[in-house]
Protein backbone atom coordinates (compact mmCIF):
# COMPACT_ATOMS: atom_id res chain seq x y z
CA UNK A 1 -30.08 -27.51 -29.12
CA UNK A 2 -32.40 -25.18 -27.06
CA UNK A 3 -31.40 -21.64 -25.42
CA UNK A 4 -32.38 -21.29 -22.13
CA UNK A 5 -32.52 -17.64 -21.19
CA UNK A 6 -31.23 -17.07 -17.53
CA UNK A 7 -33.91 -15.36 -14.97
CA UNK A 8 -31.24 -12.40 -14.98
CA UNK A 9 -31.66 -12.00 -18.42
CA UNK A 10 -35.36 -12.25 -18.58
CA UNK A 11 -34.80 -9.78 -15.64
CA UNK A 12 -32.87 -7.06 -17.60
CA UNK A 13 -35.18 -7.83 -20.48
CA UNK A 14 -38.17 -6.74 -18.78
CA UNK A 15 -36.24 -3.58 -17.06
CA UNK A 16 -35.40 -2.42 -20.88
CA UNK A 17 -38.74 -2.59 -21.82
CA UNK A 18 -40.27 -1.21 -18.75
CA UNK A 19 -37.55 1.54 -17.89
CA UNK A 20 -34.79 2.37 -20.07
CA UNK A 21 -33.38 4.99 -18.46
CA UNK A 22 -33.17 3.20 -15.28
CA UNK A 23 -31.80 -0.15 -17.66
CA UNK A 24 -28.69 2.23 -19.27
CA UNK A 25 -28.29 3.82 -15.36
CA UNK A 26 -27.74 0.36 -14.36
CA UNK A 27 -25.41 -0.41 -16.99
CA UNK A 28 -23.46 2.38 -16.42
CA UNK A 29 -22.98 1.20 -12.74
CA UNK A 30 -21.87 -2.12 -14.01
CA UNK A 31 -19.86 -0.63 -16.21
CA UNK A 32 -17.68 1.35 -13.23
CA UNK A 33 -18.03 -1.45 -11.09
CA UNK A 34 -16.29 -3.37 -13.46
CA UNK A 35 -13.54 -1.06 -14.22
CA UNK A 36 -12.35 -1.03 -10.48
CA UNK A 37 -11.65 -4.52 -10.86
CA UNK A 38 -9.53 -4.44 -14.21
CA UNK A 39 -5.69 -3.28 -14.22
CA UNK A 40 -5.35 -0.16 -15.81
CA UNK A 41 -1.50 -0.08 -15.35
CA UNK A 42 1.04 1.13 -12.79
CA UNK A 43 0.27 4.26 -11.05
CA UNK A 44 2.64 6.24 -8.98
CA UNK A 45 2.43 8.02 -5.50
CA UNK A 46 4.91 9.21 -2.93
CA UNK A 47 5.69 6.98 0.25
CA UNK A 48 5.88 9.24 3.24
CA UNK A 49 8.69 8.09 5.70
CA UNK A 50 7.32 8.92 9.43
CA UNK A 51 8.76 9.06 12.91
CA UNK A 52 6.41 7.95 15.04
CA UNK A 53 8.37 9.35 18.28
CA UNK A 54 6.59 12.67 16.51
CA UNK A 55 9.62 13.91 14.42
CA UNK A 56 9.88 12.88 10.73
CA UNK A 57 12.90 12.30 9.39
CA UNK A 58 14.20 14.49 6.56
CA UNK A 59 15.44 12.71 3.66
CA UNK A 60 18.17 15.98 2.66
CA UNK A 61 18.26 18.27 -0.08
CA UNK A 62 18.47 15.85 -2.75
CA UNK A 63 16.56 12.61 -1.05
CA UNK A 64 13.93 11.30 -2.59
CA UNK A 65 10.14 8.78 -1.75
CA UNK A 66 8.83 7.24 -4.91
CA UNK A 67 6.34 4.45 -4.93
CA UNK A 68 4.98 2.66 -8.05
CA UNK A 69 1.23 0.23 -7.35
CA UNK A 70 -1.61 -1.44 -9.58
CA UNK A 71 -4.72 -1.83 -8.48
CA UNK A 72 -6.18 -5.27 -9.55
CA UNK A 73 -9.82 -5.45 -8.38
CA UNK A 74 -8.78 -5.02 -4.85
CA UNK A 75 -5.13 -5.91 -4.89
CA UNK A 76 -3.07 -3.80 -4.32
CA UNK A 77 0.68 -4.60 -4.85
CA UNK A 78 3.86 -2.40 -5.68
CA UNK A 79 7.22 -0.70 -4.55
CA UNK A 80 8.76 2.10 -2.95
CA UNK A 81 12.07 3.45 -2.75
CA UNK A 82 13.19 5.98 0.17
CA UNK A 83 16.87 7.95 -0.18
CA UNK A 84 18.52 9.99 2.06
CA UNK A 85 20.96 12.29 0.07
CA UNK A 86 22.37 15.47 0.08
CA UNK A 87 22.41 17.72 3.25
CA UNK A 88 20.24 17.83 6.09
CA UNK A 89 19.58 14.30 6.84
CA UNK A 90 18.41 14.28 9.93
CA UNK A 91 16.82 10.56 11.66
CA UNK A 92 13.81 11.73 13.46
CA UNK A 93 12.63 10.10 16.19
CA UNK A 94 10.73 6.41 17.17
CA UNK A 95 10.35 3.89 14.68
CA UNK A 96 9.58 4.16 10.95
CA UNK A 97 6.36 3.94 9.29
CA UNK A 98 5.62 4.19 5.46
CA UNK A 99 2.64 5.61 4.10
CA UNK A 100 0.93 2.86 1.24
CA UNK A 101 -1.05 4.72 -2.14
CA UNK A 102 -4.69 3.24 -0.64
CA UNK A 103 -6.53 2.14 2.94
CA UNK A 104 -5.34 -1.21 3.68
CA UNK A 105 -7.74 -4.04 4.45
CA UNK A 106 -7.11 -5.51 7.54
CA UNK A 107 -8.24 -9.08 8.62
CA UNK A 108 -8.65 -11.14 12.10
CA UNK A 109 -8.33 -14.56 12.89
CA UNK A 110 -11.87 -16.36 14.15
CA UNK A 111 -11.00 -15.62 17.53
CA UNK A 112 -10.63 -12.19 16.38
CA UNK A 113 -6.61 -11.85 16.64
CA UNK A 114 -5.27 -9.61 14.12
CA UNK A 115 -3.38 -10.58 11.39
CA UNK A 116 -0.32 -8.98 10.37
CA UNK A 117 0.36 -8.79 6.72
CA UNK A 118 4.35 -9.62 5.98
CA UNK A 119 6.12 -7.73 3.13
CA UNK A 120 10.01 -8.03 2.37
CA UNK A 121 12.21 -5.19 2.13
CA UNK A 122 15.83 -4.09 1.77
CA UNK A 123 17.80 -1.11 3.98
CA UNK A 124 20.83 0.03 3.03
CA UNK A 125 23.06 1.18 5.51
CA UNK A 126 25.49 2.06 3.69
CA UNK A 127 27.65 -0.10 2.87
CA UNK A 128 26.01 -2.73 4.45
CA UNK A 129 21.97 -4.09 3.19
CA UNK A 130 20.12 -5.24 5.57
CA UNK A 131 16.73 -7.60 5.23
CA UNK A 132 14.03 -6.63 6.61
CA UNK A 133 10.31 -6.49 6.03
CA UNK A 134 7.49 -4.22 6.09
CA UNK A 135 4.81 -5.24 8.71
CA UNK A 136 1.36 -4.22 7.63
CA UNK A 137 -0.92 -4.05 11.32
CA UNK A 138 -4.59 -2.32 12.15
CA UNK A 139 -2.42 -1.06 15.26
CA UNK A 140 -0.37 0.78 12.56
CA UNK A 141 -3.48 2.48 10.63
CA UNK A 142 -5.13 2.10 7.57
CA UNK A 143 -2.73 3.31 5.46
CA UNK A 144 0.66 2.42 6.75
CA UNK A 145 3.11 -0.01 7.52
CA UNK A 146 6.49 -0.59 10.20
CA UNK A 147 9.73 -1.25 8.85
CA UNK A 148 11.03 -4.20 10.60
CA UNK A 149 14.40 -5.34 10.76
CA UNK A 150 15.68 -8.61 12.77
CA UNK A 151 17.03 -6.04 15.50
CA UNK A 152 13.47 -4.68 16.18
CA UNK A 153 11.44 -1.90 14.47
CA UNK A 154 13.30 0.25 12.34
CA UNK A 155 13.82 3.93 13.07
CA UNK A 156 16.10 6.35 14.20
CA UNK A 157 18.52 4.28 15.87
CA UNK A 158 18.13 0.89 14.58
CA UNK A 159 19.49 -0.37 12.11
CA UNK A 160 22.13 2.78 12.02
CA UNK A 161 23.34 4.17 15.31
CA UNK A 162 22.60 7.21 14.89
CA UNK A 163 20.30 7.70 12.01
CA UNK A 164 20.11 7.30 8.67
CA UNK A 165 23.22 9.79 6.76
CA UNK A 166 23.44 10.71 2.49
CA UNK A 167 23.66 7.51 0.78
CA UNK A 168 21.33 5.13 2.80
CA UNK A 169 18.28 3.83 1.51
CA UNK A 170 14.68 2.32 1.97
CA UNK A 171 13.40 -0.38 -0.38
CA UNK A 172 10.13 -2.44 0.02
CA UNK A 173 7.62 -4.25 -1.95
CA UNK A 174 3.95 -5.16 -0.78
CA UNK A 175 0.96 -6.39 -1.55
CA UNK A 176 -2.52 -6.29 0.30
CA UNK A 177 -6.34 -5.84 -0.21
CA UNK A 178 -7.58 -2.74 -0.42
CA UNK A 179 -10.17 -1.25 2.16
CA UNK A 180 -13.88 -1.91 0.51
């Protein structure tokens, strides 16, 4: 059996001998480049909840945003949980958009329609749950998404007349490419 060496090899070859510094530079870069495409485990970040009639809402004195998301080459996927609890929950105003950990990638159709990236999600309204989904959309930004329930956006008024009170929740899962 013969070995064939591949032009790239006979390429780096000749780069070693020629240039090492510039060979282990290049290396290095591999080396990252690499790295962003390998799971290093579940990272956290905090979901912002925001009111896009220009008032956030406020989640209380003891509410909470937590978000977990991995990073697999350029998938991103993970969850977030919103609570209101405690006092001072107030609704805000318009409909509700969560923040996502990195710059979503969004994609058009050939015509050049946009395509709107689906993700499921749970409200809890309390004591009712309520399915809904989270709708990722260039028309949103680059780094959020619209919580959409089967009555329309979700926000202030919908699904809860009135706005969200202590013991409501947000729940949602997604999954997208990230922004090159």
């Amino acid at each position: 059996m013969t070995f064939k060496y591949s032009p790239r090899w006979q390429e780096m070859s000749t780069l070693y001998r020629q240039d090492p510094e510039a060979f282990y530079a290049l290396m290095e870069d591999r080396e990252r480049q690499l790295e962003t495409y390998l799971d290093f485990g579940p990272q956290t970040y905090t979901p912002v909840l925001i009111g896009t009639g220009g008032v956030n809402p406020n989640l209380g004195s003891t509410g909470y945003a937590a978000g977990i998301f991995t990073a697999t080459g350029r998938k991103i996927e993970g969850v977030f949980e919103i609570s209101f609890a405690g006092v001072g929950v107030t609704a805000g105003t318009g409909s509700y958009n969560v923040t996502m950990p990195l710059p979503i990638s969004h994609f058009t159709t050939a015509s050049g329609s946009a395509i709107n990236q689906i993700n499921p999600c749970e409200i809890f309204d309390n004591p009712t749950h309520l399915v809904a989904f989270l709708q990722l959309s260039a028309a949103f930004g680059d780094d959020r998404g619209r919580l959409v329930t089967a009555a329309g956006s979700a926000g202030a008024t919908v699904p809860w007349a009135g706005g969200p009170v202590a013991g409501d929740f947000i729940r949602g899962r997604f999954a997208y490419w990230l922004t090159q």
